[in-house]
Protein backbone atom coordinates (compact mmCIF):
# COMPACT_ATOMS: atom_id res chain seq x y z
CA UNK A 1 16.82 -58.44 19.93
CA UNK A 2 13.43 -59.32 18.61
CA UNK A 3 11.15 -62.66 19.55
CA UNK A 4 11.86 -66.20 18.80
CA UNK A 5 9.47 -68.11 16.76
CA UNK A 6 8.28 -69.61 19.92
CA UNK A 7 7.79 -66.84 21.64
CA UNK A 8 5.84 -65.96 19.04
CA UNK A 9 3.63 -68.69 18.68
CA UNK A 10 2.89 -68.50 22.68
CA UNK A 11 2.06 -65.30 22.88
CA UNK A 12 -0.64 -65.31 19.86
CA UNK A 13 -1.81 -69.06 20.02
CA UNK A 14 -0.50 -69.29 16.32
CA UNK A 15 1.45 -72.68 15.64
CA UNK A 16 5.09 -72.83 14.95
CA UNK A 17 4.00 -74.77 11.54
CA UNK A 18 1.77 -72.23 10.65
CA UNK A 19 4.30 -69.36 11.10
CA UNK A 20 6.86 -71.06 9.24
CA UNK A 21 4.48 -71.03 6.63
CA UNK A 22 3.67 -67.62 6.74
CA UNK A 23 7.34 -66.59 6.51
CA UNK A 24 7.31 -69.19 3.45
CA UNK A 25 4.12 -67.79 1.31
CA UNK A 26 5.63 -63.99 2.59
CA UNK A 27 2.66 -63.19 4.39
CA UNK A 28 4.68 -63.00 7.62
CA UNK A 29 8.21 -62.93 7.19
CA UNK A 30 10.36 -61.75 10.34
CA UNK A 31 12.42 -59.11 9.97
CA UNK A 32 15.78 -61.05 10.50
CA UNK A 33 16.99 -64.70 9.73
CA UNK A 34 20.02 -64.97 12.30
CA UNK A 35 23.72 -66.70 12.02
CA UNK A 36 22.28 -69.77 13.66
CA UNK A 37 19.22 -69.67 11.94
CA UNK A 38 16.24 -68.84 14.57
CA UNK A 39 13.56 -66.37 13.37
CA UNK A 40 14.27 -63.00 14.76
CA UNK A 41 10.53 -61.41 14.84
CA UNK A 42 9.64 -57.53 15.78
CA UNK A 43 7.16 -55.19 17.45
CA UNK A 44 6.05 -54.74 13.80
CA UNK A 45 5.73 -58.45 12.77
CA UNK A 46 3.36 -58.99 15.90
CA UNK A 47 1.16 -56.16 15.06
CA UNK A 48 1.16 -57.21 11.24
CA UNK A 49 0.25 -61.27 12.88
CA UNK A 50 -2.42 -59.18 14.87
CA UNK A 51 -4.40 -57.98 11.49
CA UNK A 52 -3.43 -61.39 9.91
CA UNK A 53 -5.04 -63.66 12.60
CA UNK A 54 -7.69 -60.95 12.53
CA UNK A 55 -8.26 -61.58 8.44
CA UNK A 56 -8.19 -65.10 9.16
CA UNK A 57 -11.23 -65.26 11.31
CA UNK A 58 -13.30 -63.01 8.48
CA UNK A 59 -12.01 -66.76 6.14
CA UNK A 60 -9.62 -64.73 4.17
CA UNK A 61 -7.18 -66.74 1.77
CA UNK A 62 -3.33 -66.48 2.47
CA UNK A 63 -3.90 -65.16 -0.76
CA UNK A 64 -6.41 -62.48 -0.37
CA UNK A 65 -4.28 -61.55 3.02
CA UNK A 66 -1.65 -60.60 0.98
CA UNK A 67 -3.57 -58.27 -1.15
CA UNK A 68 -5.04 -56.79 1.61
CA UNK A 69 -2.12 -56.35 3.42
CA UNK A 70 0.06 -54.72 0.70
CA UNK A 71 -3.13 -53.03 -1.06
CA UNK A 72 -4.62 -49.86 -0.63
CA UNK A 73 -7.28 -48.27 1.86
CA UNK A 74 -9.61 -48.82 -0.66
CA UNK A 75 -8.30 -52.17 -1.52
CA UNK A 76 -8.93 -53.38 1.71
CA UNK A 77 -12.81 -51.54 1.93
CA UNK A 78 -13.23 -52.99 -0.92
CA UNK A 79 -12.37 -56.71 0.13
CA UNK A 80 -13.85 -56.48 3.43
CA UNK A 81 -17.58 -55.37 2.11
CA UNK A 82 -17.11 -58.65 -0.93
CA UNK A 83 -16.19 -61.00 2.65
CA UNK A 84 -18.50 -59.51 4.51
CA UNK A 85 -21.58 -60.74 1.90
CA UNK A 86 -20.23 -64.19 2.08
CA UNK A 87 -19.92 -64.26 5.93
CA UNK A 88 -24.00 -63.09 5.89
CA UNK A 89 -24.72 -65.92 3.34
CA UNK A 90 -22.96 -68.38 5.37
CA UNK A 91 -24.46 -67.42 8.71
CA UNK A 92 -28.30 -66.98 6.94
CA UNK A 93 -27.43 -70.83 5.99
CA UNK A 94 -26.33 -71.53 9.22
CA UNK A 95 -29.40 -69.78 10.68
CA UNK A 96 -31.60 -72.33 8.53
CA UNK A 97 -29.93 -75.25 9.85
CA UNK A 98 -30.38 -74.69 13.51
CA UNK A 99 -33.71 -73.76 12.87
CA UNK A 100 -34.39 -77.01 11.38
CA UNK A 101 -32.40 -78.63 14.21
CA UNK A 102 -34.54 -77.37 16.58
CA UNK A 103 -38.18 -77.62 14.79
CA UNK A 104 -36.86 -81.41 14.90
CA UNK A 105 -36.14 -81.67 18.67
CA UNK A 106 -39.61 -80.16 18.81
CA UNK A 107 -41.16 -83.12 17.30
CA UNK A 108 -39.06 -85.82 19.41
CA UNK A 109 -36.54 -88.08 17.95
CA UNK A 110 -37.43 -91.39 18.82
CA UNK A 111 -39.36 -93.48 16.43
CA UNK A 112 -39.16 -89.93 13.63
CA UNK A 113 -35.33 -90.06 13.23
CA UNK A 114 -35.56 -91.31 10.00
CA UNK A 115 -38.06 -88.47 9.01
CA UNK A 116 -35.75 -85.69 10.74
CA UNK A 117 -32.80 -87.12 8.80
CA UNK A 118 -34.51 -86.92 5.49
CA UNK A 119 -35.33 -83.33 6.17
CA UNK A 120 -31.71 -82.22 6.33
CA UNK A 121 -30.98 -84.75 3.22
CA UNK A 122 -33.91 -82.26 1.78
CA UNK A 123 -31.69 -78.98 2.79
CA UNK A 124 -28.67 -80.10 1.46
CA UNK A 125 -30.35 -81.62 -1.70
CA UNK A 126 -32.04 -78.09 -2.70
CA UNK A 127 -29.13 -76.42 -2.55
CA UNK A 128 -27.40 -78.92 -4.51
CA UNK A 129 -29.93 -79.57 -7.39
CA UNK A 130 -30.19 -75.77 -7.68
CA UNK A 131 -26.24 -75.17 -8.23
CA UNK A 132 -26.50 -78.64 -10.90
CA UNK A 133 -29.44 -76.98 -12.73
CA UNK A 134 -27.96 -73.55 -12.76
CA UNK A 135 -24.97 -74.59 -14.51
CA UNK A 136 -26.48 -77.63 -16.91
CA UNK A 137 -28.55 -74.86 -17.63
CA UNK A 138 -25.82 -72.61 -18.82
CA UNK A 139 -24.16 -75.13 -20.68
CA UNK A 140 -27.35 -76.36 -22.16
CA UNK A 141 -28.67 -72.77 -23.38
CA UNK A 142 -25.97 -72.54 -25.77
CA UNK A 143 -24.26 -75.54 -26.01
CA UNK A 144 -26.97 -78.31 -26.05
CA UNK A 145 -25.90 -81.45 -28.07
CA UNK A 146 -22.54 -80.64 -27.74
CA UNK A 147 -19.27 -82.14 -26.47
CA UNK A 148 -19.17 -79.25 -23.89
CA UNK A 149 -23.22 -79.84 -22.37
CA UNK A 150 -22.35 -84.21 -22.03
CA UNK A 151 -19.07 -82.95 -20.21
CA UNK A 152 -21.23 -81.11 -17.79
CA UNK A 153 -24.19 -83.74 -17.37
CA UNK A 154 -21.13 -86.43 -17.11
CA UNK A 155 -18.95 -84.89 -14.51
CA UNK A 156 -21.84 -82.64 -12.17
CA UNK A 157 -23.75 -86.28 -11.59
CA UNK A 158 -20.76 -87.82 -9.64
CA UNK A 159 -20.63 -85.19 -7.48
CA UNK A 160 -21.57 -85.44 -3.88
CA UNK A 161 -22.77 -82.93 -1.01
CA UNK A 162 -19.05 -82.16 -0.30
CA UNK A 163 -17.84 -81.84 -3.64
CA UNK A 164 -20.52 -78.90 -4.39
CA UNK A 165 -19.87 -77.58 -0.94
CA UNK A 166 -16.39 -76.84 -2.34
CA UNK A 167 -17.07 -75.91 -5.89
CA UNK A 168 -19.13 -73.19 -4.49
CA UNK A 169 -16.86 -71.78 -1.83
CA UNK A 170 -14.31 -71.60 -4.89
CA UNK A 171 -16.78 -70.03 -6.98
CA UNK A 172 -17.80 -67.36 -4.40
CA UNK A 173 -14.32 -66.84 -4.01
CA UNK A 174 -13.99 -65.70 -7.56
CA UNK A 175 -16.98 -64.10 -7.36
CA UNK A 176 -15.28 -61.94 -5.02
CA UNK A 177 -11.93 -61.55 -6.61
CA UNK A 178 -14.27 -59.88 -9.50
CA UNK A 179 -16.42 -57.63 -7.44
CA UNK A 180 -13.00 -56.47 -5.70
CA UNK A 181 -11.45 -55.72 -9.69
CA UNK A 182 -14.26 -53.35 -10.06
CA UNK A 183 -12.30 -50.89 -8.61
CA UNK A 184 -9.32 -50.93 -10.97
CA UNK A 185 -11.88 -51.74 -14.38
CA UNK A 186 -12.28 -54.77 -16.13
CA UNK A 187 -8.84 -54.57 -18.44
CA UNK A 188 -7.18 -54.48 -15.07
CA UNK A 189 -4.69 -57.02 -13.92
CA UNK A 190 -6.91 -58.61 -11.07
CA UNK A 191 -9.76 -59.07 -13.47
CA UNK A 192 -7.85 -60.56 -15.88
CA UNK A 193 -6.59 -62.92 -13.04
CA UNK A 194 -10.57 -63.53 -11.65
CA UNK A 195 -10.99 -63.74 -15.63
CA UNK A 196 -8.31 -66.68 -15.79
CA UNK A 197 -9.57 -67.92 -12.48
CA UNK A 198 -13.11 -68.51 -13.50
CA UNK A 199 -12.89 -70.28 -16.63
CA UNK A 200 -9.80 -72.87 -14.99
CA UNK A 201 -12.70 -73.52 -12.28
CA UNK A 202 -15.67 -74.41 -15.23
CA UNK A 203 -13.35 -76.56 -17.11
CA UNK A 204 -11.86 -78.00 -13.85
CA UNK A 205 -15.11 -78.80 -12.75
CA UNK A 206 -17.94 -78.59 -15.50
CA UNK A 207 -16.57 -78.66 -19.00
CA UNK A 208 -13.52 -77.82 -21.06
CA UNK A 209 -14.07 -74.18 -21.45
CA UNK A 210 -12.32 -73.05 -24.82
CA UNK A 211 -12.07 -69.75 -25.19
CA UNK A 212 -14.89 -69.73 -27.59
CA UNK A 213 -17.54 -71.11 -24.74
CA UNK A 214 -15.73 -68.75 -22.74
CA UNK A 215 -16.81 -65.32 -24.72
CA UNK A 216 -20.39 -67.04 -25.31
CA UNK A 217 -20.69 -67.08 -21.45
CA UNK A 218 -19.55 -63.45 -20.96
CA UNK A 219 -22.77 -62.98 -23.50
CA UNK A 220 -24.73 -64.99 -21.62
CA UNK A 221 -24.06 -63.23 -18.53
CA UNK A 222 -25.47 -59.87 -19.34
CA UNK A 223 -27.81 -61.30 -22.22
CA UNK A 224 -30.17 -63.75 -20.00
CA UNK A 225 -31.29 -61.91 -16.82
CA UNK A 226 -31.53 -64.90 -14.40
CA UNK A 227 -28.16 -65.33 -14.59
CA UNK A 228 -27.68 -61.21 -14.10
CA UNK A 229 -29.25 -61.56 -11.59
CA UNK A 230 -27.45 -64.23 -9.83
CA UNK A 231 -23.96 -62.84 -10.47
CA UNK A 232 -25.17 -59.52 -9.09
CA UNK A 233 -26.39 -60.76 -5.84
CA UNK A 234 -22.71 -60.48 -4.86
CA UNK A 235 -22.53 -56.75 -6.01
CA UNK A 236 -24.22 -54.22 -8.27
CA UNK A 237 -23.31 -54.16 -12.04
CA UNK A 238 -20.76 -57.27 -11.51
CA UNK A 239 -22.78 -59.88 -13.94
CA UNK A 240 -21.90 -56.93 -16.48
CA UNK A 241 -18.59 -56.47 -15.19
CA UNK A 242 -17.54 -59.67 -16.10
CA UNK A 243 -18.59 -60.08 -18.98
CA UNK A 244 -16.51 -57.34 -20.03
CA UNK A 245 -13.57 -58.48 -18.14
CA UNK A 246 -13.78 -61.99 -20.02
CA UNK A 247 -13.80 -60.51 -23.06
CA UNK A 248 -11.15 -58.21 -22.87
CA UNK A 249 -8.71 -61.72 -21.08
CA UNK A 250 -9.86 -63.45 -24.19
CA UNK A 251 -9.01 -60.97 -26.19
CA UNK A 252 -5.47 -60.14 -24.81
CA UNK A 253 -4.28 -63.51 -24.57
């Protein structure tokens, strides 16, 4: 006889909720279902919640767990250096905010709230402007005057701190998904998925990629080095890399 799915969620801290979820999305599924219904849970199924709870707190997605879990060695290397460059980014950015925090403390908050406020409305706006600018850019390079470029100005100008906060988490993501396809080569099944990933996420939140924008983009990518440059910040050779694994989704869909 195993553990209950309380015992379970007492022992590791994990909710019942979130377990049942788990069993539901397959990341965690106990090794019996009994007559009466109760989750029957093993030795094995708390070490596998060990690594799981473990992946969680590197911001792993259920499904990135899942890959990890079921991949390779090398899989998982491979996945844990691409999380491992978004964890730095995220804790150089957090770095920079604490800093500011503090220079602000320094210089007293009575009658200069109003200037320490504006300074983090400065932090966040950078950021912001530069991630609008990169990708009117894009659009504008090749497709100025075009349905595609008004899509972009149109729908980026609505968008507020948290909406660009989570367009670029998804885009990292992707980012990642790529630099982990490396490993199998761009005609691969998981760069074909990044592939399929990527343009869903410009025309979901830029402009309706056809697959003709799509192909000039994996052109772009390799042809104009600031965005090289850019893309490869997240690993060596991937700007490249996907623009070869675009082409070759276009081209087999």
């Amino acid at each position: 006889m195993g553990f209950r799915i309380k015992e379970v969620s007492d022992m590791s801290g994990v909710s019942i909720r979130m377990l049942r979820h788990y069993d539901k999305t397959g990341l965690l599924k106990p090794d019996d279902i009994l007559e009466n219904g109760y989750r029957d849970y093993s030795k094995e199924n708390l070490d596998r919640l060990q690594r799981i709870m473990y992946l969680k707190e590197l911001d792993f997605s259920i499904p990135d767990m899942l890959m990890i879990l079921e991949g390779t060695e090398c899989d998982i290397a491979e996945a844990l250096r691409g999380q491992e460059e978004l964890l730095v980014e995220k804790k150089e950015r957090l770095e920079g905010i604490i800093n500011l925090i503090r220079c602000s403390l320094k210089e007293g908050i009575g009658d200069k709230l109003t200037s320490i406020m504006d300074k983090f409305k400065a932090f966040d706006n950078k950021e912001i402007e530069e991630h609008k600018k990169k990708y009117a850019d894009e659009a504008e390079k090749k497709y100025v005057s075009t349905e595609a470029y008004a899509q972009s100005i149109s729908r980026t100008k609505k968008y507020n701190s948290g909406d660009w906060k989570r367009i670029t988490e998804e885009s990292e993501a992707i980012y990642t998904r790529f630099a982990t396809a490396m490993k199998t080569g761009p005609d691969s099944v998981k760069a074909h998925e990044a592939a399929k990933e990527w343009k869903g996420h410009i025309s979901k939140y830029y402009y309706d990629c056809t697959n003709e924008i799509f192909l000039g983009l994996a052109d772009m990518y390799v042809a104009d080095q600031r965005f090289t440059k850019n893309i490869d910040k997240h690993a060596d050779g991937l700007a490249a890399f996907m623009s070869t694994a675009m082409k070759d989704y276009i081209k087999k869909l």
